[in-house]
C-alpha atoms as a PDB file:
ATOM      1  CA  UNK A   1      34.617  15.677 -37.573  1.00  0.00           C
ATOM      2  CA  UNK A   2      33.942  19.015 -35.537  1.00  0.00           C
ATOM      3  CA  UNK A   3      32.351  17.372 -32.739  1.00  0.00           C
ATOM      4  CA  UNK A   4      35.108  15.111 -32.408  1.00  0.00           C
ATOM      5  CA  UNK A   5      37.545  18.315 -32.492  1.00  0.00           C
ATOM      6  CA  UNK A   6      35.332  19.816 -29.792  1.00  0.00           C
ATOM      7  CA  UNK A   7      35.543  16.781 -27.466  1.00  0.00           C
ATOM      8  CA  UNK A   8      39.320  16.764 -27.979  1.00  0.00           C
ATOM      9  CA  UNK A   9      39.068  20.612 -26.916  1.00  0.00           C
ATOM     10  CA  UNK A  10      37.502  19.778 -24.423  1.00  0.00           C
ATOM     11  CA  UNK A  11      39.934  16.942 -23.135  1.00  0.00           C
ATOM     12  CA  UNK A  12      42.496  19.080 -23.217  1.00  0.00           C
ATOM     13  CA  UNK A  13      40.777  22.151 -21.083  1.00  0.00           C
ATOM     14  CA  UNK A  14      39.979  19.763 -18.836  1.00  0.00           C
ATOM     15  CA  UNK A  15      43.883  18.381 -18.671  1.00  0.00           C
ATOM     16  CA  UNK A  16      45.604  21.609 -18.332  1.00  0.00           C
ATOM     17  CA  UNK A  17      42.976  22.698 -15.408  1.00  0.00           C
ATOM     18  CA  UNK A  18      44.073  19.828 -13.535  1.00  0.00           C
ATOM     19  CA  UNK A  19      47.623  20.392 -14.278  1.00  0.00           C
ATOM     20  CA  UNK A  20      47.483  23.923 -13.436  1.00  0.00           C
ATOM     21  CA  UNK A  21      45.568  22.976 -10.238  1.00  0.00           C
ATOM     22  CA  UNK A  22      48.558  20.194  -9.849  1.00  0.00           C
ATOM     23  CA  UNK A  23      51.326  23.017 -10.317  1.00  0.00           C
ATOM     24  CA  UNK A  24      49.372  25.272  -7.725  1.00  0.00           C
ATOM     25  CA  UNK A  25      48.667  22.635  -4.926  1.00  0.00           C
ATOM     26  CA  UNK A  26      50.160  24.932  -2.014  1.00  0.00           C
ATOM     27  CA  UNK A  27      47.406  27.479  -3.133  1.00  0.00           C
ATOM     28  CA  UNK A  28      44.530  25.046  -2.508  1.00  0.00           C
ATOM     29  CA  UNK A  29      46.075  23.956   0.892  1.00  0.00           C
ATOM     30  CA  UNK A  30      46.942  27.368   2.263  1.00  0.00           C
ATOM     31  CA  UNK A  31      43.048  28.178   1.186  1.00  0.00           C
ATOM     32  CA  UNK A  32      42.199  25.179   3.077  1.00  0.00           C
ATOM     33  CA  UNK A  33      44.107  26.041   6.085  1.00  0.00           C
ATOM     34  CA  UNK A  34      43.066  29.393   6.088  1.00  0.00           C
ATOM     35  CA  UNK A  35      39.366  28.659   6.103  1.00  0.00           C
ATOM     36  CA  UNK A  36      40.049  26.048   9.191  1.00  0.00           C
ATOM     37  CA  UNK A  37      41.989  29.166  10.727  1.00  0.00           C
ATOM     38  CA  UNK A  38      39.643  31.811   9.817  1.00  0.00           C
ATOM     39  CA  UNK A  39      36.360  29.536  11.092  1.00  0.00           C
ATOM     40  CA  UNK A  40      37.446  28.958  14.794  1.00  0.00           C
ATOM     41  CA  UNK A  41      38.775  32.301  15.051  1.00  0.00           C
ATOM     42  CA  UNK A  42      35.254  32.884  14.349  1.00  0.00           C
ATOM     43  CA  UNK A  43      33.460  30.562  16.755  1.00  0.00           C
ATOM     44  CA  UNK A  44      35.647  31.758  19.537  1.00  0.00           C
ATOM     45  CA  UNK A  45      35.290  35.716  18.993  1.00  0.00           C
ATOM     46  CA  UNK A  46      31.541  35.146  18.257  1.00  0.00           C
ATOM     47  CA  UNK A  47      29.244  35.494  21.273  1.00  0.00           C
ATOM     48  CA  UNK A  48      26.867  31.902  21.455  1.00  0.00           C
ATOM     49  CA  UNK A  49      23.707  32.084  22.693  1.00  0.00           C
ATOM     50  CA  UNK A  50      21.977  29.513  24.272  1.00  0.00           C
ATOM     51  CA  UNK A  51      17.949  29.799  24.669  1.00  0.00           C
ATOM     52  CA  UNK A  52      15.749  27.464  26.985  1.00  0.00           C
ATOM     53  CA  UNK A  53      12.388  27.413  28.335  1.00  0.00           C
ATOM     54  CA  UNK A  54      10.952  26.418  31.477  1.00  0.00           C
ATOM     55  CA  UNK A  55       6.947  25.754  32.466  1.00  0.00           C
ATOM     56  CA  UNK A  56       5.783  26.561  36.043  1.00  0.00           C
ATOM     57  CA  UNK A  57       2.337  26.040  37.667  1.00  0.00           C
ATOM     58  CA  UNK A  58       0.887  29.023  39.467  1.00  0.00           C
ATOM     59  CA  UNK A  59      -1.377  28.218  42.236  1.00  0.00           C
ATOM     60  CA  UNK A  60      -5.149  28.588  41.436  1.00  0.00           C
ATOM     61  CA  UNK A  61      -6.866  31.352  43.361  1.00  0.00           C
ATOM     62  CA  UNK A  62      -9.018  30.092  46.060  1.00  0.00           C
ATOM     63  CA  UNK A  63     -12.131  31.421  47.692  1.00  0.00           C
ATOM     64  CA  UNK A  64     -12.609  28.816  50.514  1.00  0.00           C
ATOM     65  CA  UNK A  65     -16.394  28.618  50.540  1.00  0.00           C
ATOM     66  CA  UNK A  66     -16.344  24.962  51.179  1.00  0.00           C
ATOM     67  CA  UNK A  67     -19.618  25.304  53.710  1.00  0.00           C
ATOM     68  CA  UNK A  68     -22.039  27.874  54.790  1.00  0.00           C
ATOM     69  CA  UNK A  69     -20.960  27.230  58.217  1.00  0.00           C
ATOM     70  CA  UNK A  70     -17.214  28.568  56.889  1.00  0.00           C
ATOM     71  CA  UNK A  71     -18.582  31.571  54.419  1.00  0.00           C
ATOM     72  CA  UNK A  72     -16.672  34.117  56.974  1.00  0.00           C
ATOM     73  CA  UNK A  73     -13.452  32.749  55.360  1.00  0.00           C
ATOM     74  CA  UNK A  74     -13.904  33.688  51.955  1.00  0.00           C
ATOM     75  CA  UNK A  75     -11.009  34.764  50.517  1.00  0.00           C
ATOM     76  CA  UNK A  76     -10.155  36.384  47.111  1.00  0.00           C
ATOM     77  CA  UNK A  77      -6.445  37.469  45.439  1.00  0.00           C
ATOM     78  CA  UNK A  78      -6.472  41.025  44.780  1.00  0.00           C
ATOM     79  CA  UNK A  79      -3.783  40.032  41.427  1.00  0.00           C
ATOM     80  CA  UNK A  80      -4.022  37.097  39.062  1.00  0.00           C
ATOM     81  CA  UNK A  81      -1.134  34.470  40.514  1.00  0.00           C
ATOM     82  CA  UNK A  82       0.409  34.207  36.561  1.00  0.00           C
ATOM     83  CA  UNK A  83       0.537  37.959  36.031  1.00  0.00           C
ATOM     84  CA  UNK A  84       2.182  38.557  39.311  1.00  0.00           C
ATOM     85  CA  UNK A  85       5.164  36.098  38.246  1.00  0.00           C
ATOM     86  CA  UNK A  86       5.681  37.643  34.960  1.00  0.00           C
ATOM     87  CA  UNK A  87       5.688  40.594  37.334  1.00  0.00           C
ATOM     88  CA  UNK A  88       8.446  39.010  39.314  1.00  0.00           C
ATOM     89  CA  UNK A  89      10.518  37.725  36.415  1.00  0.00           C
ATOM     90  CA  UNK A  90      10.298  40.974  34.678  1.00  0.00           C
ATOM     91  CA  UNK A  91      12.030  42.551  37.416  1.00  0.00           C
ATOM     92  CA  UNK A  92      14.392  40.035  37.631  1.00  0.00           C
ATOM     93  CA  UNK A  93      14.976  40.598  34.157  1.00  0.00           C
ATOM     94  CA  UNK A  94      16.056  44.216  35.215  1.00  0.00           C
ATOM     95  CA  UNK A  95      18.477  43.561  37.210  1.00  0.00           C
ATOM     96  CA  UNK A  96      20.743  41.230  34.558  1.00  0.00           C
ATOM     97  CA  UNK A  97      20.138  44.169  32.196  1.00  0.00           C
ATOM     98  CA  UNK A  98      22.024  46.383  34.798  1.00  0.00           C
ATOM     99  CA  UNK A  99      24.702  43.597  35.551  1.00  0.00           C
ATOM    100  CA  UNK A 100      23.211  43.369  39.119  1.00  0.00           C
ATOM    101  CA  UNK A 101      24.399  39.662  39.086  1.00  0.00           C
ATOM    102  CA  UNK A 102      25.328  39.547  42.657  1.00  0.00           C
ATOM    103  CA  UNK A 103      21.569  40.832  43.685  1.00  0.00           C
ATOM    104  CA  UNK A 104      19.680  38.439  41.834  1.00  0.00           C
ATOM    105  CA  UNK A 105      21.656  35.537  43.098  1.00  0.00           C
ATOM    106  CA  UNK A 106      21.054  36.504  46.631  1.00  0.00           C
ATOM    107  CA  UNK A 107      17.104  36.627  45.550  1.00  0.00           C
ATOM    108  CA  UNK A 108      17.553  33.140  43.562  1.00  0.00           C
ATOM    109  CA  UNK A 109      19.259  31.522  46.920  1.00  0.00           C
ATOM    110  CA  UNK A 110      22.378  30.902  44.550  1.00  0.00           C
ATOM    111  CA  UNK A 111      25.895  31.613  43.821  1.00  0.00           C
ATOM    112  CA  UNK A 112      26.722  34.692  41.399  1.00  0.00           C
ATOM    113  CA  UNK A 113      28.906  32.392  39.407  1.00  0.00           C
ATOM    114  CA  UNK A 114      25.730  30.199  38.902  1.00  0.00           C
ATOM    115  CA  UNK A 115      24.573  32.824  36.645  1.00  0.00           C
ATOM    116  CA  UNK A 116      27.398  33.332  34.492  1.00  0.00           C
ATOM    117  CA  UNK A 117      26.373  34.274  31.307  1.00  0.00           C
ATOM    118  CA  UNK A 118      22.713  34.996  31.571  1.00  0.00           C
ATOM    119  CA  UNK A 119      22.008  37.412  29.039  1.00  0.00           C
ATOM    120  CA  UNK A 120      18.174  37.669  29.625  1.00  0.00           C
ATOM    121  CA  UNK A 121      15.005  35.993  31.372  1.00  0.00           C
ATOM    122  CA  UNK A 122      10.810  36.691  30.687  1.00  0.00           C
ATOM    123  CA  UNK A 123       7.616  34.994  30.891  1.00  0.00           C
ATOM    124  CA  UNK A 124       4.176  34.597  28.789  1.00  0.00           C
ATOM    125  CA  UNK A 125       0.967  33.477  29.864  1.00  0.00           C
ATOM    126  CA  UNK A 126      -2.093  32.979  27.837  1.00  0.00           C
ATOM    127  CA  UNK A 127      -5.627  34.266  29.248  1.00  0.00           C
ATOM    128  CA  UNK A 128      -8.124  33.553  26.385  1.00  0.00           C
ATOM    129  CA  UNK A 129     -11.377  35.759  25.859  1.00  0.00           C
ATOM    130  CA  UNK A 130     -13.875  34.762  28.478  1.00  0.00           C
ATOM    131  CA  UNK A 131     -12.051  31.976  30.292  1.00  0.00           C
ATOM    132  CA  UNK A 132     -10.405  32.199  33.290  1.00  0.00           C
ATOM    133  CA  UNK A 133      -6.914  32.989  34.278  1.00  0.00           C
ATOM    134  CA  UNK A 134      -4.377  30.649  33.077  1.00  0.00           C
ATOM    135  CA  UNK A 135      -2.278  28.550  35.665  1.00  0.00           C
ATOM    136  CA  UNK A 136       0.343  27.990  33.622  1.00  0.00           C
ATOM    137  CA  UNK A 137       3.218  30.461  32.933  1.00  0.00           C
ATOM    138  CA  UNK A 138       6.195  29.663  30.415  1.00  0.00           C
ATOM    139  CA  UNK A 139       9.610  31.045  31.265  1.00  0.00           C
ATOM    140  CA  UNK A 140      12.464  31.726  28.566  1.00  0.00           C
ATOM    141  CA  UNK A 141      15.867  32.598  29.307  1.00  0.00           C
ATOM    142  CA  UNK A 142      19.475  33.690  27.266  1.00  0.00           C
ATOM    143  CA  UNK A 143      22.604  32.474  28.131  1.00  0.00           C
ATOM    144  CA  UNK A 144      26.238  32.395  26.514  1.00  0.00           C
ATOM    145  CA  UNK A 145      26.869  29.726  29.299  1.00  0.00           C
ATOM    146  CA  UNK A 146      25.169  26.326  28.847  1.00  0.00           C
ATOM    147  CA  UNK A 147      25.561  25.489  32.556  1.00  0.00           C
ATOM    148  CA  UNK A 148      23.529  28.299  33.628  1.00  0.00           C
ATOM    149  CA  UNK A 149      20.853  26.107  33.131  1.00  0.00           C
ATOM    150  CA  UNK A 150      21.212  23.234  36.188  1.00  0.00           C
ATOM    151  CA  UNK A 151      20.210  25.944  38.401  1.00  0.00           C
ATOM    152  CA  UNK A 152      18.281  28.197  36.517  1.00  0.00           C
ATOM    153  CA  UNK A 153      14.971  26.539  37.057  1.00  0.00           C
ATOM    154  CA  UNK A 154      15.408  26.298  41.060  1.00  0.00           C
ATOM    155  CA  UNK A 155      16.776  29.678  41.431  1.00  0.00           C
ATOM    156  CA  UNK A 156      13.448  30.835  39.499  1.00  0.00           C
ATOM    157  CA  UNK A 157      11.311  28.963  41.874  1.00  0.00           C
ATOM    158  CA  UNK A 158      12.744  30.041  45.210  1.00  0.00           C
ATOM    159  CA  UNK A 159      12.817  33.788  43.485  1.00  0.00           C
ATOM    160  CA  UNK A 160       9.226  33.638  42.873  1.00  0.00           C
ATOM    161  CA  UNK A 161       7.839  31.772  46.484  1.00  0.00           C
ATOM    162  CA  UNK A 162      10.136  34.303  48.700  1.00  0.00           C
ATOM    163  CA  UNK A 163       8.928  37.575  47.122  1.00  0.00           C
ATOM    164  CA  UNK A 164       7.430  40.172  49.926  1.00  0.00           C
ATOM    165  CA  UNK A 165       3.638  39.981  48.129  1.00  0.00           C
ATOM    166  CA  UNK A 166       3.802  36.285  47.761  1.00  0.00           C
ATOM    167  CA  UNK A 167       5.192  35.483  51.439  1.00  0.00           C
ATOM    168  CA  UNK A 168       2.180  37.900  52.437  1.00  0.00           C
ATOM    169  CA  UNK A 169      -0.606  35.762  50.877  1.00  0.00           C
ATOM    170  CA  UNK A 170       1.132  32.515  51.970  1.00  0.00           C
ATOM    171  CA  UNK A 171       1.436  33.956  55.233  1.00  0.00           C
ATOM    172  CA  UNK A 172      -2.315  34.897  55.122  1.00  0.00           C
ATOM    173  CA  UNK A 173      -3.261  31.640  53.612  1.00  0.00           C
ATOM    174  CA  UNK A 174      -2.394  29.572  56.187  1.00  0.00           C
ATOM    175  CA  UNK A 175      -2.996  31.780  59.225  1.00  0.00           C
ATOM    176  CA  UNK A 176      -7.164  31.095  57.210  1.00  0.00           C
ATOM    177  CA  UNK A 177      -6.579  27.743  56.645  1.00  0.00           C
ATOM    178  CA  UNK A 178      -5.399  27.305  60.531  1.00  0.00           C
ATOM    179  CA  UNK A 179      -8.582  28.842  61.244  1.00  0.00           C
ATOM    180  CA  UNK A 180     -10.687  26.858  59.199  1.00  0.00           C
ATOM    181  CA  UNK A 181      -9.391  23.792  60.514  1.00  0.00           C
ATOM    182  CA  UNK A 182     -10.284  24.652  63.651  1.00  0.00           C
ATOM    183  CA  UNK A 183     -13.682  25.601  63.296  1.00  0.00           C
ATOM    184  CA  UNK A 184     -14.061  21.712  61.558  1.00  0.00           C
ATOM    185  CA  UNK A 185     -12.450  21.160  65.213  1.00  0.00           C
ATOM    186  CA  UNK A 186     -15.490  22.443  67.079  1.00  0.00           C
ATOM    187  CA  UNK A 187     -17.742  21.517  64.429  1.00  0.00           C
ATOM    188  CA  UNK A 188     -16.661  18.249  65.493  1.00  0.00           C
ATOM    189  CA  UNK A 189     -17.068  18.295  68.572  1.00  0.00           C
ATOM    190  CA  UNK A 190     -19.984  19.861  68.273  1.00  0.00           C
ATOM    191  CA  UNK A 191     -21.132  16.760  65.985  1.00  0.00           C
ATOM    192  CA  UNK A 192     -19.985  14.103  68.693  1.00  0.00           C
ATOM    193  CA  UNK A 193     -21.941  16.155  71.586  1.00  0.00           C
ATOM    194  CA  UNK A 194     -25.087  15.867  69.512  1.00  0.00           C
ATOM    195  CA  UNK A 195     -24.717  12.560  68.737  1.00  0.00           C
ATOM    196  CA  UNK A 196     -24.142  11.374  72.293  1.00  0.00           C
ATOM    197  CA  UNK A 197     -26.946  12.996  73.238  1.00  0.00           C
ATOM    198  CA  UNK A 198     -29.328  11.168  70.456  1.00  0.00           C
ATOM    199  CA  UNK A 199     -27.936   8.282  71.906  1.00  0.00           C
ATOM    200  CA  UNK A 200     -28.921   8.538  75.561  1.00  0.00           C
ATOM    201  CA  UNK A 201     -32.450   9.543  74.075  1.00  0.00           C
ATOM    202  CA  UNK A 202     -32.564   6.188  72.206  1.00  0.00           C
ATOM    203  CA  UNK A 203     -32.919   8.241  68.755  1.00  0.00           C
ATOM    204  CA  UNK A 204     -30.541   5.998  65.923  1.00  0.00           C
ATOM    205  CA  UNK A 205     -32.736   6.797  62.736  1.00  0.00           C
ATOM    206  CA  UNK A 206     -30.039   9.674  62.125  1.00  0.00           C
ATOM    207  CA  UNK A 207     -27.401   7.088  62.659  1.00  0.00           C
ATOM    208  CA  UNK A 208     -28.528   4.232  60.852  1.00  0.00           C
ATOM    209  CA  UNK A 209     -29.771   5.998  57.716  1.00  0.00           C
ATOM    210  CA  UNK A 210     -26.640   7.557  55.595  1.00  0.00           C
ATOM    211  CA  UNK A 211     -28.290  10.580  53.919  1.00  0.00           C
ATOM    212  CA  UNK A 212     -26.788  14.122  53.369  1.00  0.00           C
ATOM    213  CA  UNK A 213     -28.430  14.952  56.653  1.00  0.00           C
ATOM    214  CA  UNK A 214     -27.065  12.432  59.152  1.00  0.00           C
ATOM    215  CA  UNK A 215     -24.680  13.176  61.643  1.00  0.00           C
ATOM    216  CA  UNK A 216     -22.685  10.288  60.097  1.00  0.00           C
ATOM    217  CA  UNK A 217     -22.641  11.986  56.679  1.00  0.00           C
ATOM    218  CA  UNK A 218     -21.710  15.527  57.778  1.00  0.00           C
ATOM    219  CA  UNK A 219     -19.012  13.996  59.924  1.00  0.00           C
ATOM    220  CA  UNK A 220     -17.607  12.159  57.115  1.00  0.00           C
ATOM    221  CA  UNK A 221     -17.423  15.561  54.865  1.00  0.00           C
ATOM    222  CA  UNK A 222     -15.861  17.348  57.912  1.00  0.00           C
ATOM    223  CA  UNK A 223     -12.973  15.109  57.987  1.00  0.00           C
ATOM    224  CA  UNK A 224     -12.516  14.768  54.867  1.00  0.00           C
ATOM    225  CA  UNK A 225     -12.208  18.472  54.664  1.00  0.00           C
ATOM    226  CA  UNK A 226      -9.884  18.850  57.503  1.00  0.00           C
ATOM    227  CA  UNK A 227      -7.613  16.020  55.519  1.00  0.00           C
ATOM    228  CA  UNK A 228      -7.695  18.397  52.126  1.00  0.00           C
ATOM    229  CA  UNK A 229      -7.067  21.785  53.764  1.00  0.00           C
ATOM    230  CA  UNK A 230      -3.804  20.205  55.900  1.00  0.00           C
ATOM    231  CA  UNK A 231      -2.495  19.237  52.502  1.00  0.00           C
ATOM    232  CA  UNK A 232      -2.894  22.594  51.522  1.00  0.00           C
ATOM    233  CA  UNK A 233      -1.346  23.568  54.665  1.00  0.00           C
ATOM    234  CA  UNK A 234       1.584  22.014  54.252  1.00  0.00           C
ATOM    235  CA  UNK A 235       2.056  22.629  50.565  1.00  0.00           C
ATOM    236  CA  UNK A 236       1.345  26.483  49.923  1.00  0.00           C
ATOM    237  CA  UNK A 237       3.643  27.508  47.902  1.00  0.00           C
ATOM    238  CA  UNK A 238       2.975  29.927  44.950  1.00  0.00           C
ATOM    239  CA  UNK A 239       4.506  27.856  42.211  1.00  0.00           C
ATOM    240  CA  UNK A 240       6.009  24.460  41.430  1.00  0.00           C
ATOM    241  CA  UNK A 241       8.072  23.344  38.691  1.00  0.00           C
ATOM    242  CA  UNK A 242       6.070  21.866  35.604  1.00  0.00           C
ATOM    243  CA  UNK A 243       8.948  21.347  33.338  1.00  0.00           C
ATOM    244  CA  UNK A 244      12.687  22.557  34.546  1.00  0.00           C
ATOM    245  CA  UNK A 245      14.839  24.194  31.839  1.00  0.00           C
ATOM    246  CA  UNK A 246      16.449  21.789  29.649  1.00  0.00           C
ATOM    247  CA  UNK A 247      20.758  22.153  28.993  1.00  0.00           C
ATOM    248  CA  UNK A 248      21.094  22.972  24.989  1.00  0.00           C
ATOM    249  CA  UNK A 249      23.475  20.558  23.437  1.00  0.00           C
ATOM    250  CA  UNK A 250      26.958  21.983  21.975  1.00  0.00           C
ATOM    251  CA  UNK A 251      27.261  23.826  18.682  1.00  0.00           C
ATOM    252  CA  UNK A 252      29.590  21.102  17.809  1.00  0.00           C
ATOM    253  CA  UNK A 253      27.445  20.677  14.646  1.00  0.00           C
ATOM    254  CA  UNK A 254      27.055  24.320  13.542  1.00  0.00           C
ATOM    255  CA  UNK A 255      30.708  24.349  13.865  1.00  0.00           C
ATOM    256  CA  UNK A 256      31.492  21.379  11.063  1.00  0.00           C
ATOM    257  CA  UNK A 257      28.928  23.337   9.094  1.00  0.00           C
ATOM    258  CA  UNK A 258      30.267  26.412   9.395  1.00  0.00           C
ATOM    259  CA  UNK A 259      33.874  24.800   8.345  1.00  0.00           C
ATOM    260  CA  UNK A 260      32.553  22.833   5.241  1.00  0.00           C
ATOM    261  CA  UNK A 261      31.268  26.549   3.847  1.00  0.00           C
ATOM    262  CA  UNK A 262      34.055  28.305   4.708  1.00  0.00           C
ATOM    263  CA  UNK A 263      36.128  25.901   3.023  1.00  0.00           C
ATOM    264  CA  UNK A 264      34.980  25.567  -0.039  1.00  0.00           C
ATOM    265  CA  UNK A 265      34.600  29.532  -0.386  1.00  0.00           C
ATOM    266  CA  UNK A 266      38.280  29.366   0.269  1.00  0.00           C
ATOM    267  CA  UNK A 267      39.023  26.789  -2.202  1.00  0.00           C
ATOM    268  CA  UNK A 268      37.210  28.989  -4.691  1.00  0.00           C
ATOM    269  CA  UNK A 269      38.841  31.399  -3.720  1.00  0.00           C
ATOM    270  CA  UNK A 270      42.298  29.631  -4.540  1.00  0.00           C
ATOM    271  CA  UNK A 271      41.086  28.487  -7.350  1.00  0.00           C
ATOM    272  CA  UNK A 272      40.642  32.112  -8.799  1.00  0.00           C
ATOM    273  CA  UNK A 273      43.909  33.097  -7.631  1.00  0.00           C
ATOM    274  CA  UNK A 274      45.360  30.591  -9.689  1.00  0.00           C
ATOM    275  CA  UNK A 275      43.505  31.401 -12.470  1.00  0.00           C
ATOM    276  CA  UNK A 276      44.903  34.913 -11.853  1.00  0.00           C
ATOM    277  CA  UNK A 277      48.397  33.681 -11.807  1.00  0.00           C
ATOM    278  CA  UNK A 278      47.851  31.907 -14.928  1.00  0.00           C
ATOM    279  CA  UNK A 279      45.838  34.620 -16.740  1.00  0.00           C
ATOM    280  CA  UNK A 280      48.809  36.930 -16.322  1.00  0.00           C
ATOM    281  CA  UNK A 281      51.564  34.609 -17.208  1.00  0.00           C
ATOM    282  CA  UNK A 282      49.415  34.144 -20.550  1.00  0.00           C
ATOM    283  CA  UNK A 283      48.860  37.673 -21.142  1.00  0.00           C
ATOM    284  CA  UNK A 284      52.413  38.141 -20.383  1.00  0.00           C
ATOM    285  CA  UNK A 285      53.906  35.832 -23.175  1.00  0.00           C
ATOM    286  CA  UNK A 286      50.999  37.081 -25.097  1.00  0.00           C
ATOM    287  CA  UNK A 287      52.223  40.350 -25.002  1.00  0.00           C
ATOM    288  CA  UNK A 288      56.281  39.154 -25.869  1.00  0.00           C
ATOM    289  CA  UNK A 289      54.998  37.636 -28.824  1.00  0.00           C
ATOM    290  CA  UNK A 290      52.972  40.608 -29.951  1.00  0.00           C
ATOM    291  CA  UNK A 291      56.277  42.993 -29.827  1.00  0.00           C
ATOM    292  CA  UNK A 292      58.526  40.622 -31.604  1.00  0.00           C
ATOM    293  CA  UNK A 293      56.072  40.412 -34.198  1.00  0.00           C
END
């Protein structure tokens, strides 16, 4: 019999919740409202940031020492290529940190509004313990502007190939290579004049035999160094784009989140209001009966 009382209890708690909560509906919406209110009020005061990464490929350092004929060409970096563009992007870095906008998009070969909304940029490299230099450098950037990033990763690029020290070792680079290519040039020739003069002497052993001491064989190396080193000519810049930064999507998501919370702390927090209300309107009549008694 006293469980069944307690279940009746029970019922009725239950009923005169939800008929209180009935009574009070304009609480629960006006909590509602005011969490939908309170949450893009939020989003829009609230500064978004937007992080990205992009990979670059720094150019190997090259000595040159592709013969003994060419050792006069040897040629060493005085800096390691990946810690000279974390150089680069560090000072980069400096001038967004003193709103020096305008300057950096001059560097980047872009327009200032291009970088609306870049908060920050830097760059990591890995060198492990007894290995060489790493080629690869990683670039991270902050933006409260998503669209920063279709021309982040070009602007980066043309920053890092036009700096003073790097023009100066391109520029040195191929004034080297130039050389180089022409001393295959008279090696050449040099070649052909020896070989048409084995010919008029009726000596074709070095001619019919391919070994690493033919003319045949060294011409064959020659030119297929000469075809290498005008690649490199014609491609010597510092760094090339690995992986470009990538847009970050919309916080369309963290926003529903950020709404479904909000709500339901505002719901409870109608709810306890109207338990409030109710609470004193008891105490209230409590308190009448207590006096006429």
């Amino acid at each position: 019999m006293e469980n069944n009382k307690n279940e009746i209890d029970l019922l009725e708690l239950l009923i005169k919740i939800y008929l209180y909560l009935k009574k009070y509906w304009w609480i629960l919406i006006i909590s509602v409202l005011a969490a939908i209110i309170f949450t893009f009020i939020k989003n829009k005061s609230s500064v978004k940031s937007y992080n990205s990464s992009m990979i670059v490929y720094a150019k190997q350092n090259d000595n040159y020492m592709y013969a003994v004929t060419f050792k006069e060409f040897s040629k060493r970096y005085e800096k390691n290529p990946a810690e000279v563009i974390t150089g680069i992007v560090s000072q980069a870095n400096e001038l967004i940190k003193s709103k020096n906008l305008d300057i950096l998009a001059r560097k980047m070969n872009l327009k200032k509004e291009d970088l609306k909304g870049l908060k920050g940029i830097s760059s990591f490299y890995k060198t492990e313990k007894g290995e060489a230099h790493g080629n690869i450098v990683k670039i991270n950037a902050r933006s409260s502007n998503q669209d920063v990033y279709n021309s982040l990763g070009k602007g980066i690029e043309y920053l890092i190939n036009n700096n003073a020290y790097i023009k100066s070792q391109i520029s040195e680079d191929s004034l080297m290579l130039i050389n180089i290519i022409q001393k295959i040039d008279i090696k050449t020739k040099e070649l052909d004049s020896m070989q048409t003069k084995f010919l008029k002497n009726g000596k074709f052993n070095d001619f019919i035999i391919f070994n690493e001491n033919s003319f045949s064989s060294e011409s064959v190396m020659l030119f297929s160094l000469k075809e290498k080193l005008i690649k490199k000519l014609q491609n010597l810049n510092q760094v090339k784009i690995v992986e470009d930064f990538y847009v970050p999507k919309s916080e369309i998501v963290n926003i529903k989140t950020a709404l479904i919370i909000n709500s339901l702390i505002f719901i409870f927090l109608g709810i306890f209001i109207i338990f409030l209300i109710v609470f004193n309107k008891k105490a209230k009549a409590f308190d009448q009966n207590r006096k006429k008694s």
